[in-house]
N, C-alpha and C. Protein backbone atom coordinates (compact mmCIF):
# COMPACT_ATOMS: atom_id res chain seq x y z
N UNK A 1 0.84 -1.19 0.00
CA UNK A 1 0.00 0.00 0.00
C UNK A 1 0.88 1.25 0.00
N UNK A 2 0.16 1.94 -1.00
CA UNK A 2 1.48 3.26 -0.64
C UNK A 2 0.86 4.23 0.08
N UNK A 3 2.08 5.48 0.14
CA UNK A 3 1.73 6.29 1.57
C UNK A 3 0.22 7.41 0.80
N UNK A 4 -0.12 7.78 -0.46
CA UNK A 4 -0.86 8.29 -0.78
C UNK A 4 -2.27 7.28 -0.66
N UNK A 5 -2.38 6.13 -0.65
CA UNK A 5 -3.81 4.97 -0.49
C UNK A 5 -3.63 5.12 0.72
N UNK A 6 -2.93 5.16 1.09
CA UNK A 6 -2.75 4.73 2.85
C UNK A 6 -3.61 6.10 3.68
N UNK A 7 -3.38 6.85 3.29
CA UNK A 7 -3.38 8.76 3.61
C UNK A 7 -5.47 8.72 3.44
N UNK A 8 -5.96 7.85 2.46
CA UNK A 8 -7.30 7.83 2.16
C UNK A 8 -8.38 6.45 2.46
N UNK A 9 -7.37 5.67 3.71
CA UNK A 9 -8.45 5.30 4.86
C UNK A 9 -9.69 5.39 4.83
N UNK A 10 -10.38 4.50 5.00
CA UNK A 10 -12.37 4.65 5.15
C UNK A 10 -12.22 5.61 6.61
N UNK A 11 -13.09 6.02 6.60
CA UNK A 11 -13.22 7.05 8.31
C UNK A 11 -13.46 5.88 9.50
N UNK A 12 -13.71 5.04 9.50
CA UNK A 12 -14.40 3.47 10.07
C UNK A 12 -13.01 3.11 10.61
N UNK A 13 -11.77 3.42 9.57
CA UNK A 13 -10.50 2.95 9.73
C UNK A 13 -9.31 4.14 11.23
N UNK A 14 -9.96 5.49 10.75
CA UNK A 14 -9.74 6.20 11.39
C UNK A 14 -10.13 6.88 12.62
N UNK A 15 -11.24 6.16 12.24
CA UNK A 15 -11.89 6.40 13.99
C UNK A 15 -11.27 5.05 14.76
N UNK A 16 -11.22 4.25 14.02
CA UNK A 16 -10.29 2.82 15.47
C UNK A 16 -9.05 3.10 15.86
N UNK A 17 -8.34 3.87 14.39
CA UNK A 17 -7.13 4.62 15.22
C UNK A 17 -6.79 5.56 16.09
N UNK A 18 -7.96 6.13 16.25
CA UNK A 18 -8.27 6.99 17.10
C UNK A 18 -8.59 6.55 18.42
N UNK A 19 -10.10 5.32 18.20
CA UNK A 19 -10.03 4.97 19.28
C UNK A 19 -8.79 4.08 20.50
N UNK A 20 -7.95 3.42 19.23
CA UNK A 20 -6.65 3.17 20.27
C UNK A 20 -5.80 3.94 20.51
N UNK A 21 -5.53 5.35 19.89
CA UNK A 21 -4.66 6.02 20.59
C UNK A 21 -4.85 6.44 22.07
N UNK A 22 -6.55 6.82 22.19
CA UNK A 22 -7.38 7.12 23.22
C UNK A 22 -7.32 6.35 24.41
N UNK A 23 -7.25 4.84 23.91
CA UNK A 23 -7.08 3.82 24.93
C UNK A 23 -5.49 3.39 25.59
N UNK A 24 -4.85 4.23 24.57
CA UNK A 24 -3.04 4.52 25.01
C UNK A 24 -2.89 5.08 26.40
N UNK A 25 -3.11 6.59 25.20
CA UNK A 25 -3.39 7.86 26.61
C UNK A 25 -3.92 7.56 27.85
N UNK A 26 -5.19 6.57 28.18
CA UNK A 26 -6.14 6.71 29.33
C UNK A 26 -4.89 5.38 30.03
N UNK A 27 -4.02 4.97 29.53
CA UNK A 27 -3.31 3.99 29.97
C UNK A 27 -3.08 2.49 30.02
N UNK A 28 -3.91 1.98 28.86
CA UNK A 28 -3.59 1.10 28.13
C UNK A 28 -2.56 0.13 27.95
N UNK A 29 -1.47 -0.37 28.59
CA UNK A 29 -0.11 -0.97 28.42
C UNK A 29 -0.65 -1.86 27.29
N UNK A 30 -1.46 -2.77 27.52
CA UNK A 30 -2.05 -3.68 26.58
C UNK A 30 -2.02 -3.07 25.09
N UNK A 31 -2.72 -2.00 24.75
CA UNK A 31 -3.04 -1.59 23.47
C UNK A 31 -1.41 -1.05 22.71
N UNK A 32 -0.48 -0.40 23.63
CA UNK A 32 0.39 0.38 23.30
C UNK A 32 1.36 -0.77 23.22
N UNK A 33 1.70 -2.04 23.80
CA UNK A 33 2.25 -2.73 23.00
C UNK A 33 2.26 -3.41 22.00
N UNK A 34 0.46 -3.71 21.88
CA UNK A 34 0.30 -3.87 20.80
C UNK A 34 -0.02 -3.33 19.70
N UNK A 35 0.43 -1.50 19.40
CA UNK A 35 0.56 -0.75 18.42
C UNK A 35 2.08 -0.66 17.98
N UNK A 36 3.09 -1.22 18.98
CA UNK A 36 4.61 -1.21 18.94
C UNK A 36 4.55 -2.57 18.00
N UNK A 37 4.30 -3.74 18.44
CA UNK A 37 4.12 -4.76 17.76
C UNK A 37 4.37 -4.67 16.36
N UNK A 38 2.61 -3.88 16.32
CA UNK A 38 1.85 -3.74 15.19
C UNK A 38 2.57 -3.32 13.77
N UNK A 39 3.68 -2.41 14.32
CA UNK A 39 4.49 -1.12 13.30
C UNK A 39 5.74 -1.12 13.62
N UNK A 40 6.34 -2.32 14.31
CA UNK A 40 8.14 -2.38 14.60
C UNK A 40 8.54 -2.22 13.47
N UNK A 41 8.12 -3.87 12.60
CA UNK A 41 8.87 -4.27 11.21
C UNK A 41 8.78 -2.88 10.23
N UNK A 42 7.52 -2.16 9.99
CA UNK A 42 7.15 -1.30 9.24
C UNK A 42 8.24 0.00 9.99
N UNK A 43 8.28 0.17 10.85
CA UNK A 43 9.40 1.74 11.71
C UNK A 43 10.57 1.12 11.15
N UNK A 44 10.72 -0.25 11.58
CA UNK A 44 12.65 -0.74 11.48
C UNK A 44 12.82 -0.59 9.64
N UNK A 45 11.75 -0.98 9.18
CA UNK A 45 12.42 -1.05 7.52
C UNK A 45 12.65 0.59 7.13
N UNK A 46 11.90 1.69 7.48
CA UNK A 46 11.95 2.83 7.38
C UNK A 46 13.53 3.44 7.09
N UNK A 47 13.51 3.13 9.02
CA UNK A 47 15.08 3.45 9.64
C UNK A 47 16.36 2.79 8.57
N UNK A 48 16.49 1.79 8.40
CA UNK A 48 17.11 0.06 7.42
C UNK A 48 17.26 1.08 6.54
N UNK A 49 16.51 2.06 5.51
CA UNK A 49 17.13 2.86 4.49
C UNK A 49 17.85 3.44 4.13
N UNK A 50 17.80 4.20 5.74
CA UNK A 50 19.39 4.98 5.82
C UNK A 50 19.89 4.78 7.09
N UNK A 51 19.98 3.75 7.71
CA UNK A 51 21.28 3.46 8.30
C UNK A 51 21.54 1.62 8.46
N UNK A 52 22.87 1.55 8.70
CA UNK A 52 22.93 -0.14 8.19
C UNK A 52 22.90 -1.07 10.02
N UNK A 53 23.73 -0.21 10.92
CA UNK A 53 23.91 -0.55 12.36
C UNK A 53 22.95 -1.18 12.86
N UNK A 54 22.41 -2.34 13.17
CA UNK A 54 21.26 -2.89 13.92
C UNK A 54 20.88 -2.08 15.52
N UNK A 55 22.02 -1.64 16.53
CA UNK A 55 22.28 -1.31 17.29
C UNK A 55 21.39 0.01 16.82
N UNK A 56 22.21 0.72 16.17
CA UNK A 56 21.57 2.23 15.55
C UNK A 56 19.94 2.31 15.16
N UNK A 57 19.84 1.25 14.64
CA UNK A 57 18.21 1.04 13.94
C UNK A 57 17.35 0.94 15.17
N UNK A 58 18.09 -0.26 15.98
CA UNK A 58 17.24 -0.03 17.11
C UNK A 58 16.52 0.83 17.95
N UNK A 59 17.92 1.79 18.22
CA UNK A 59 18.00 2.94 18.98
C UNK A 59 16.76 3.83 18.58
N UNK A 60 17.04 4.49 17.50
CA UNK A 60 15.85 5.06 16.62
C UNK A 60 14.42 4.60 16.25
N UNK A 61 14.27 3.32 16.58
CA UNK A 61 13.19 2.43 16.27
C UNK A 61 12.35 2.74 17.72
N UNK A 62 13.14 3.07 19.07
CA UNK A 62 12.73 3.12 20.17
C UNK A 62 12.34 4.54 19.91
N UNK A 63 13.15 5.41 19.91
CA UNK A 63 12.75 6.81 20.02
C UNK A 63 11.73 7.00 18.88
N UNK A 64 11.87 6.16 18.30
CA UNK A 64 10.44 6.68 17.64
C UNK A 64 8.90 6.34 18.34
N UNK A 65 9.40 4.80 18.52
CA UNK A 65 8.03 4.46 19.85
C UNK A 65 7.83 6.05 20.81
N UNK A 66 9.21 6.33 21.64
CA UNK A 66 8.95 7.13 22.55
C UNK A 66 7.97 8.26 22.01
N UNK A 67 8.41 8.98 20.75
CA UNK A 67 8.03 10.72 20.34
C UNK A 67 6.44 10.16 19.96
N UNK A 68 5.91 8.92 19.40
CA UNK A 68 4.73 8.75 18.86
C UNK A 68 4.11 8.54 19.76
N UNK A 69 4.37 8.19 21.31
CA UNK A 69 3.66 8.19 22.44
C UNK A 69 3.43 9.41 23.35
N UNK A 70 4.41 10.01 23.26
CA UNK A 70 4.71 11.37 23.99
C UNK A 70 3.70 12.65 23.15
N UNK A 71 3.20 12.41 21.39
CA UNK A 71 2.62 13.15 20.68
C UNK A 71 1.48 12.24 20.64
N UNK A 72 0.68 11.31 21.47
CA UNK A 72 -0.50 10.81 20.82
C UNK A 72 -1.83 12.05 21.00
N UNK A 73 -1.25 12.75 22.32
CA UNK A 73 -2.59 13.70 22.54
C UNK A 73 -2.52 14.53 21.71
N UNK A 74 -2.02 15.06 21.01
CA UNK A 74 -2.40 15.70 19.40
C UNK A 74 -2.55 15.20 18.28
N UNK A 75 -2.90 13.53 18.10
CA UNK A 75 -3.07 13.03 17.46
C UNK A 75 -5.05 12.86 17.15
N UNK A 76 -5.18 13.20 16.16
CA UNK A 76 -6.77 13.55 15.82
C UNK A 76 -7.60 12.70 14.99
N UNK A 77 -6.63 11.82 14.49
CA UNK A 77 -6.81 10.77 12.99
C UNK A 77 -7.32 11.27 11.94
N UNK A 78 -6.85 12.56 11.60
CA UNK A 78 -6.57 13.34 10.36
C UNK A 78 -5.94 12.13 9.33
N UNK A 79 -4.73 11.58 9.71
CA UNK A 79 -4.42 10.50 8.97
C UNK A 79 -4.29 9.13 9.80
N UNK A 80 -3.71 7.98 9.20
CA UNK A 80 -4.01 6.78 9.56
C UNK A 80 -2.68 7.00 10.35
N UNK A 81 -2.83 5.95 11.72
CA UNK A 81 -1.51 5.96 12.70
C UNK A 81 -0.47 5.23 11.86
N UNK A 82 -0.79 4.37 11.20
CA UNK A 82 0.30 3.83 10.17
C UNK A 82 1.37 4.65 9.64
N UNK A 83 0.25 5.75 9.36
CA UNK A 83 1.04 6.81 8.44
C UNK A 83 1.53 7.85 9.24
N UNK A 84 0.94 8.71 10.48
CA UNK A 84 1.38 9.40 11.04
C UNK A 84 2.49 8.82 11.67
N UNK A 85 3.08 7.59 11.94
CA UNK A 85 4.18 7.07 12.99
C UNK A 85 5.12 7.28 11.78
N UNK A 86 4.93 6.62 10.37
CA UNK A 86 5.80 6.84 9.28
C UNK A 86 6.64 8.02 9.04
N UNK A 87 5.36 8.89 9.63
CA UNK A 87 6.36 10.43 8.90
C UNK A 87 6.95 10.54 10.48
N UNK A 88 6.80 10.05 11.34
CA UNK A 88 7.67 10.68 12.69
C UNK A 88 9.04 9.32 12.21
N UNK A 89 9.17 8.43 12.50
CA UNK A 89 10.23 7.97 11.82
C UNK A 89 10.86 8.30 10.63
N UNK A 90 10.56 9.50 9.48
CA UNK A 90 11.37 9.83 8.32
C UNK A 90 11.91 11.36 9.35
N UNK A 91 11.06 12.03 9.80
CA UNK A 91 11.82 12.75 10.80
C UNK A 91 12.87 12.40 11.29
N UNK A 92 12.74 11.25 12.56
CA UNK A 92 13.92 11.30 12.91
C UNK A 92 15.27 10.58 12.57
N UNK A 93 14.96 10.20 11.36
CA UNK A 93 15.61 9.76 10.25
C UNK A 93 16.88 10.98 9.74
N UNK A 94 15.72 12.16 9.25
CA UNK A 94 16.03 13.16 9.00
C UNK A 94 17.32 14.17 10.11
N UNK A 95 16.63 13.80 11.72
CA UNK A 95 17.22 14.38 12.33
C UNK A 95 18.77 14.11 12.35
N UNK A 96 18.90 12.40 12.30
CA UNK A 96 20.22 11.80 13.05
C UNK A 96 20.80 11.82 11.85
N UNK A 97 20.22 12.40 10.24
CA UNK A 97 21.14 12.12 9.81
C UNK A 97 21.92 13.18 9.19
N UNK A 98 21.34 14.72 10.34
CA UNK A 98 21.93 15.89 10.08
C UNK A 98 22.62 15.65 11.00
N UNK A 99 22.65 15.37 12.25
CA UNK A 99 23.55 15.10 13.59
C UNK A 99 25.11 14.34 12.74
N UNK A 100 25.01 13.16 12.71
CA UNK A 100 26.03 12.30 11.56
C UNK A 100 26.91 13.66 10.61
N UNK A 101 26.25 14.43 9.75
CA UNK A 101 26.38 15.24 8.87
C UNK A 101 27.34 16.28 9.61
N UNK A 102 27.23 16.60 10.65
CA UNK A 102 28.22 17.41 11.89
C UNK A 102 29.20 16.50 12.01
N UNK A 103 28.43 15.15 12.57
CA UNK A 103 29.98 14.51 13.08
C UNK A 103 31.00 13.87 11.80
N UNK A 104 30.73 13.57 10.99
CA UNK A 104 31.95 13.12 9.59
C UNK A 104 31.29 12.38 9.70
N UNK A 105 30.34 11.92 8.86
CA UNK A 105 29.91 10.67 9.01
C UNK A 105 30.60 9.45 8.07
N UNK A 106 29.68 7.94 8.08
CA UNK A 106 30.35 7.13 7.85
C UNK A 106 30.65 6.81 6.34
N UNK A 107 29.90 5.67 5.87
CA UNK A 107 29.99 5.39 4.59
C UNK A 107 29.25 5.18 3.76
N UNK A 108 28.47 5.22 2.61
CA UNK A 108 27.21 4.70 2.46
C UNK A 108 26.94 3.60 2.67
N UNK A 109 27.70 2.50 3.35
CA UNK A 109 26.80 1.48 4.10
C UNK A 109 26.56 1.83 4.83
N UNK A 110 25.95 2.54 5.08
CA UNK A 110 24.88 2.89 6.27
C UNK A 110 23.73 3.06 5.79
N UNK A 111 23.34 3.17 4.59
CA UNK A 111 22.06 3.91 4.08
C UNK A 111 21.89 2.94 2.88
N UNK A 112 22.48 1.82 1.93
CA UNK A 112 22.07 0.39 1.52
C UNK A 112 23.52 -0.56 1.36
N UNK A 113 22.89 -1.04 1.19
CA UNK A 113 24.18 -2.56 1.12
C UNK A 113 24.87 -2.66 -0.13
N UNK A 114 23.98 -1.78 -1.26
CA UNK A 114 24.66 -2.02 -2.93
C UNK A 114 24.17 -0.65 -3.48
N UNK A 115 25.32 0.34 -2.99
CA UNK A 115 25.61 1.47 -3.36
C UNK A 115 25.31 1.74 -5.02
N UNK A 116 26.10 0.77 -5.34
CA UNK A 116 26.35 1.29 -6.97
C UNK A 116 25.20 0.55 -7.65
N UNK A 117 24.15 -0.40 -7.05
CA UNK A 117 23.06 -0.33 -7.61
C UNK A 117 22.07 1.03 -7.64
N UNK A 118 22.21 1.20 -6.16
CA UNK A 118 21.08 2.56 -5.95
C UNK A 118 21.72 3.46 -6.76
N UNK A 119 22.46 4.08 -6.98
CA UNK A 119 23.28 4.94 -8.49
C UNK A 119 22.64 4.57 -9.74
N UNK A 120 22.58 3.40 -10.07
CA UNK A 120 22.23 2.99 -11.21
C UNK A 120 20.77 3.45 -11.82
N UNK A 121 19.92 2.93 -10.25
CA UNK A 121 18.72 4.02 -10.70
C UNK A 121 18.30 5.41 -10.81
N UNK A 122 19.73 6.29 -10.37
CA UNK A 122 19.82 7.19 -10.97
C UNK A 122 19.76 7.35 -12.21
N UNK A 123 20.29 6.50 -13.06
CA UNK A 123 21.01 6.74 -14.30
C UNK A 123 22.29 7.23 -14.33
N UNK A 124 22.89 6.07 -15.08
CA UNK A 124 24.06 6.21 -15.07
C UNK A 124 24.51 7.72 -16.33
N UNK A 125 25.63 8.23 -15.68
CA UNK A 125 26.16 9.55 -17.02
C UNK A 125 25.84 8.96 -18.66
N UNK A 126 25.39 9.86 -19.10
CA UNK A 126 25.58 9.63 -20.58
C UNK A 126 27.04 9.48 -20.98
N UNK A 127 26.79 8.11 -22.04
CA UNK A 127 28.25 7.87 -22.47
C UNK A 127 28.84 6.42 -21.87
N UNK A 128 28.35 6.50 -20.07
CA UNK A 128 29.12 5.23 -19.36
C UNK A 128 28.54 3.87 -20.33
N UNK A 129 29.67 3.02 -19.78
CA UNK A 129 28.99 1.66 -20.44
C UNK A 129 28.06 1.07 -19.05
N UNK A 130 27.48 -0.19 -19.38
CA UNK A 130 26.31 -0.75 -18.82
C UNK A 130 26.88 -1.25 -17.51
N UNK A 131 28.53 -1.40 -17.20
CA UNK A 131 28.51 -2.08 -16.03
C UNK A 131 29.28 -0.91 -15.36
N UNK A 132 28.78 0.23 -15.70
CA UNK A 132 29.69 1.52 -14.56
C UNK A 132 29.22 1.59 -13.07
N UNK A 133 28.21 1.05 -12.36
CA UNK A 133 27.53 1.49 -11.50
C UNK A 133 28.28 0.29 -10.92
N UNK A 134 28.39 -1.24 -11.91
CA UNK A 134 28.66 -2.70 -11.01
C UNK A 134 30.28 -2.72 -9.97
N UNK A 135 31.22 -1.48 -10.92
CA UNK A 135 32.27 -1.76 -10.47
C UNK A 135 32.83 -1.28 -9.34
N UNK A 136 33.69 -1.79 -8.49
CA UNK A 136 33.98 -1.64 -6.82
C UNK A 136 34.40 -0.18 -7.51
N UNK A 137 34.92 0.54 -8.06
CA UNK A 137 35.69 1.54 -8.20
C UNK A 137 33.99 3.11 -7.74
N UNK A 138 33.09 2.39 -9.15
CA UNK A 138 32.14 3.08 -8.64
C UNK A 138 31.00 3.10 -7.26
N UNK A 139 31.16 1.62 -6.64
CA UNK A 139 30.95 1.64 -5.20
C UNK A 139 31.24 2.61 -4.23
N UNK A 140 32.61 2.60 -4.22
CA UNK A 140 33.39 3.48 -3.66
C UNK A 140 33.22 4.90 -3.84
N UNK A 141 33.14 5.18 -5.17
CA UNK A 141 32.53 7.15 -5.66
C UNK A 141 31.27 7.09 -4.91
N UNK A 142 30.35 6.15 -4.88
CA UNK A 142 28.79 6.67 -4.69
C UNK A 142 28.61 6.53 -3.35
N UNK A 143 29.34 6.22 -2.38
CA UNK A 143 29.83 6.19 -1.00
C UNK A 143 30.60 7.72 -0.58
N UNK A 144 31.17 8.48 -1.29
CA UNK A 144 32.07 9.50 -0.73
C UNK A 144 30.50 10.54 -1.19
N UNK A 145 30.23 10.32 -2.53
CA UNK A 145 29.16 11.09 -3.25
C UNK A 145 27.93 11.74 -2.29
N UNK A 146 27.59 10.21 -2.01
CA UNK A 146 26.10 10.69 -1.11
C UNK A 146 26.30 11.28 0.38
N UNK A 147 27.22 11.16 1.23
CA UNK A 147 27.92 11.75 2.25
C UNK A 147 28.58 13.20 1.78
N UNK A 148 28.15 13.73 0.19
CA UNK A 148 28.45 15.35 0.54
C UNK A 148 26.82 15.76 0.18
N UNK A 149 26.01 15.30 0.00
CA UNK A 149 24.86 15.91 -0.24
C UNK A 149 24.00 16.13 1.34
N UNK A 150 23.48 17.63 1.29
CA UNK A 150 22.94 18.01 2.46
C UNK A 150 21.82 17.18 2.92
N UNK A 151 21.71 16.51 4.55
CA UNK A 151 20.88 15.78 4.91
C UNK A 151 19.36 15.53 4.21
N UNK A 152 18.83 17.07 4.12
CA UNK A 152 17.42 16.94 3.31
C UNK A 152 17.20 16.79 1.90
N UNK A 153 18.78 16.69 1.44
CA UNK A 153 18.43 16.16 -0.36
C UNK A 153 18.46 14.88 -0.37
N UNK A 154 19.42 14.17 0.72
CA UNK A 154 19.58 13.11 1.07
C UNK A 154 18.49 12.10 1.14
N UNK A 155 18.09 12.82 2.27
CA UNK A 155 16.37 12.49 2.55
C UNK A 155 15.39 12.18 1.43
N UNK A 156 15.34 13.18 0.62
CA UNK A 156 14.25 13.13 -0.61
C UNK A 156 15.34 11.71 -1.36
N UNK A 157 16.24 11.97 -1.89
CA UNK A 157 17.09 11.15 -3.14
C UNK A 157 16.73 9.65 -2.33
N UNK A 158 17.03 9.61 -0.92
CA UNK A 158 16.31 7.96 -0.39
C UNK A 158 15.07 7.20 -0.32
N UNK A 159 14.10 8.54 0.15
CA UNK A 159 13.07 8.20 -0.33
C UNK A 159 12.39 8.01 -1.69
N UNK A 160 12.51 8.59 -2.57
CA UNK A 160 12.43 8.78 -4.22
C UNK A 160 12.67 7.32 -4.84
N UNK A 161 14.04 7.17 -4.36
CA UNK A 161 14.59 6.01 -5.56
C UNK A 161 14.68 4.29 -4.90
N UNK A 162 14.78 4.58 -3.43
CA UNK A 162 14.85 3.39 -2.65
C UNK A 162 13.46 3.22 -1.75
N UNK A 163 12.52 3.88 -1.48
CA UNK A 163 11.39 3.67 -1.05
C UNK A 163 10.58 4.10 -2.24
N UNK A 164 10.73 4.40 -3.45
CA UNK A 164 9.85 4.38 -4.74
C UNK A 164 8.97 5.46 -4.35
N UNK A 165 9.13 6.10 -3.44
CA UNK A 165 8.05 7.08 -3.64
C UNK A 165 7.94 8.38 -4.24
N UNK A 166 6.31 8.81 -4.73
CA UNK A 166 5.92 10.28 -5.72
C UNK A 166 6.46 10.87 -4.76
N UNK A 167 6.61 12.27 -5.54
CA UNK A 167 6.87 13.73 -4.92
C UNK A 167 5.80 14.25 -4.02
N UNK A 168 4.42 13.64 -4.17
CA UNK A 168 3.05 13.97 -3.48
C UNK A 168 3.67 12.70 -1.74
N UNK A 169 3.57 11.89 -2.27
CA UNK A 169 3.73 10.96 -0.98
C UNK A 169 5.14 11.64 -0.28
N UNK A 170 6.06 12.19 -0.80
CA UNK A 170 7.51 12.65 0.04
C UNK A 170 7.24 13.96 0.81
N UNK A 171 6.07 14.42 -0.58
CA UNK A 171 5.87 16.05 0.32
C UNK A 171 5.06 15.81 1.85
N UNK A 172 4.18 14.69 1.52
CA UNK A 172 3.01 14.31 2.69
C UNK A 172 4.18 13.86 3.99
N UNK A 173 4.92 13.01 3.71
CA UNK A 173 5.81 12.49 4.77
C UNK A 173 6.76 13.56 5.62
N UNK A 174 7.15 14.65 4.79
CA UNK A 174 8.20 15.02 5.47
C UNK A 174 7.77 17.08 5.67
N UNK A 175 6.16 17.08 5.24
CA UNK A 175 5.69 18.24 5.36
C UNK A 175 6.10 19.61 4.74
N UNK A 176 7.22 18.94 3.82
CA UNK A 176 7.68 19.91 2.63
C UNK A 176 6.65 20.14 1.83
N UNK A 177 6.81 21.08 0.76
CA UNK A 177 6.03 21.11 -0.50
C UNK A 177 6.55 20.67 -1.50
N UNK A 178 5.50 20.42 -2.22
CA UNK A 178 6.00 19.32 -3.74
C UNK A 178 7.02 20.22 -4.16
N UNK A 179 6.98 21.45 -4.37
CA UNK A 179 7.79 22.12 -5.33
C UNK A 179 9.30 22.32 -4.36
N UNK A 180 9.43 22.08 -3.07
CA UNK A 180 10.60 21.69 -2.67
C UNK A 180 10.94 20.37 -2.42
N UNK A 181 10.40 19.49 -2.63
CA UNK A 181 10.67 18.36 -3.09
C UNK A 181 11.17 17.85 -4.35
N UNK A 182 10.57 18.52 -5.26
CA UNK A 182 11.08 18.72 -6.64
C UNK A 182 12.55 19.28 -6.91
N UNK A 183 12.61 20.29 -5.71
CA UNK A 183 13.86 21.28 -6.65
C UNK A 183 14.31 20.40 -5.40
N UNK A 184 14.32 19.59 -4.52
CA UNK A 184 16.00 19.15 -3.62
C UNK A 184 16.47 17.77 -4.16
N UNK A 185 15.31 16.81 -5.25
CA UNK A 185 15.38 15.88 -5.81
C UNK A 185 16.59 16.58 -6.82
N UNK A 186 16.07 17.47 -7.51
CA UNK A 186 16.64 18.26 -9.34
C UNK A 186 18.16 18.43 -8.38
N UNK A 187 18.02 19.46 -7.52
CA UNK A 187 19.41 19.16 -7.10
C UNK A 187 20.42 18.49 -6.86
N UNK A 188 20.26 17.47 -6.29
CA UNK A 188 20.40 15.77 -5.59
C UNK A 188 21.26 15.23 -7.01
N UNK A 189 20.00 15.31 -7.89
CA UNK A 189 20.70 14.58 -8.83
C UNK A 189 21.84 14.96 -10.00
N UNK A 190 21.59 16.78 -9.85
CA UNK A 190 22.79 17.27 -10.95
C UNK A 190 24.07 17.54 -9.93
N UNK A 191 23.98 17.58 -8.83
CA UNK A 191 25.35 17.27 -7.99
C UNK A 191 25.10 16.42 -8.09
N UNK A 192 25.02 14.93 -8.27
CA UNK A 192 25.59 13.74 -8.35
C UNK A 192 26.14 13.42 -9.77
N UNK A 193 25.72 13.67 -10.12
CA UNK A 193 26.24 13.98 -12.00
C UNK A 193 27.19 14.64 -12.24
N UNK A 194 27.23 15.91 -11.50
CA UNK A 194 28.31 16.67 -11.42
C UNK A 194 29.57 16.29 -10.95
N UNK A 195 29.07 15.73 -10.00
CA UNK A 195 30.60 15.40 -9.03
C UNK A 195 30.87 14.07 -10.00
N UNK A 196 30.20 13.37 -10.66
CA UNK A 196 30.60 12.37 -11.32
C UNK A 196 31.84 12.30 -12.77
N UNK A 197 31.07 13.44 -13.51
CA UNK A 197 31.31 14.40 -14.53
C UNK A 197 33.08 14.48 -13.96
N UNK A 198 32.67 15.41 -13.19
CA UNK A 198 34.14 15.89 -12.59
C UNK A 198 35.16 14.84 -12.12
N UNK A 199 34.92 13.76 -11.72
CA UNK A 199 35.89 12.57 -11.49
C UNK A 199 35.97 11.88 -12.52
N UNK A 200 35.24 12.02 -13.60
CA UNK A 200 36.02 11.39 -15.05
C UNK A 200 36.95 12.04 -15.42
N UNK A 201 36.37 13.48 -15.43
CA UNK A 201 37.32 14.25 -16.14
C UNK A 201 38.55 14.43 -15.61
């Protein structure tokens, strides 16, 4: 289901999410573990996009439990809890991976396991041959590459090409507007071209 079907819930659907957030708040242990349950695998694959550390995933997998519990009383079921926990995990996705961005961060294994595939669905430069993306040499570029792009182009270029999602579903998730979603994607990708460009040459 994607995050735009997901976003248009029967109201039947949204009033039960409602009614268990309700049954959280009033103190629930029962219900609230079983909304953690419910949305681990779905929070952990989120996190799994951009970072590789199990330890790390964890960490973040918790604080996300924490902030979606700590925010249920402003939760209204405007959208489905599915989806509202989603965009608080691309948040703090977002957050740790401007924090990282301060500290030097690591490598792009942290963010997938086959670098120079996720490149590939960029599109490779005009001109390369068919196995430019396969070779350790370009592994290695698309590892230094994506560690200079600013956390929130980052953000969009992961979500876009490795969670497949529209510019409508990225704007919904991360409360940008399409048209800055658009121009940090357009960016994203002519610095990556660029810097590519420039290491041939």
């Amino acid at each position: 289901m994607t995050w735009s079907k997901a976003a248009s819930v029967s109201d039947t659907k949204a009033e039960s999410d409602l009614l268990l957030a309700r049954s959280i708040l009033k103190g629930d242990e029962a219900a609230f573990e079983g909304l953690v349950e419910r949305f681990r695998i779905r929070v952990s694959r989120i996190i799994g996009r951009f970072f590789r550390r199990r330890d790390e995933i964890d960490d973040i997998c918790q604080e996300v439990f924490i902030k979606m519990y700590s925010g249920l009383s402003g939760y209204r079921g405007e959208m489905p809890l599915e989806h509202w926990l989603s965009r608080i995990a691309v948040n703090a996705c977002y957050d740790h991976l401007r924090r990282r961005r301060r500290r030097k961060e690591e490598s792009l294994s942290a963010i997938t396991e086959n670098p120079g595939e996720f490149y590939d669905r960029l599109e490779a430069p005009e001109g390369t041959n068919e196995d430019y993306w396969q070779k350790e040499e370009a592994r290695l570029l698309a590892e230094r590459l994506l560690q200079q792009l600013a956390p929130a182009d980052r953000l969009v270029i992961t979500l876009m090409f490795l969670e497949e999602l529209s510019v409508a579903e990225i704007a919904e998730l991360t409360g940008w507007s399409k048209a800055n979603v658009k121009i940090r994607a357009f960016r994203a990708r002519s610095r990556l071209r660029k810097w590519i460009a420039q290491r041939k040459g």
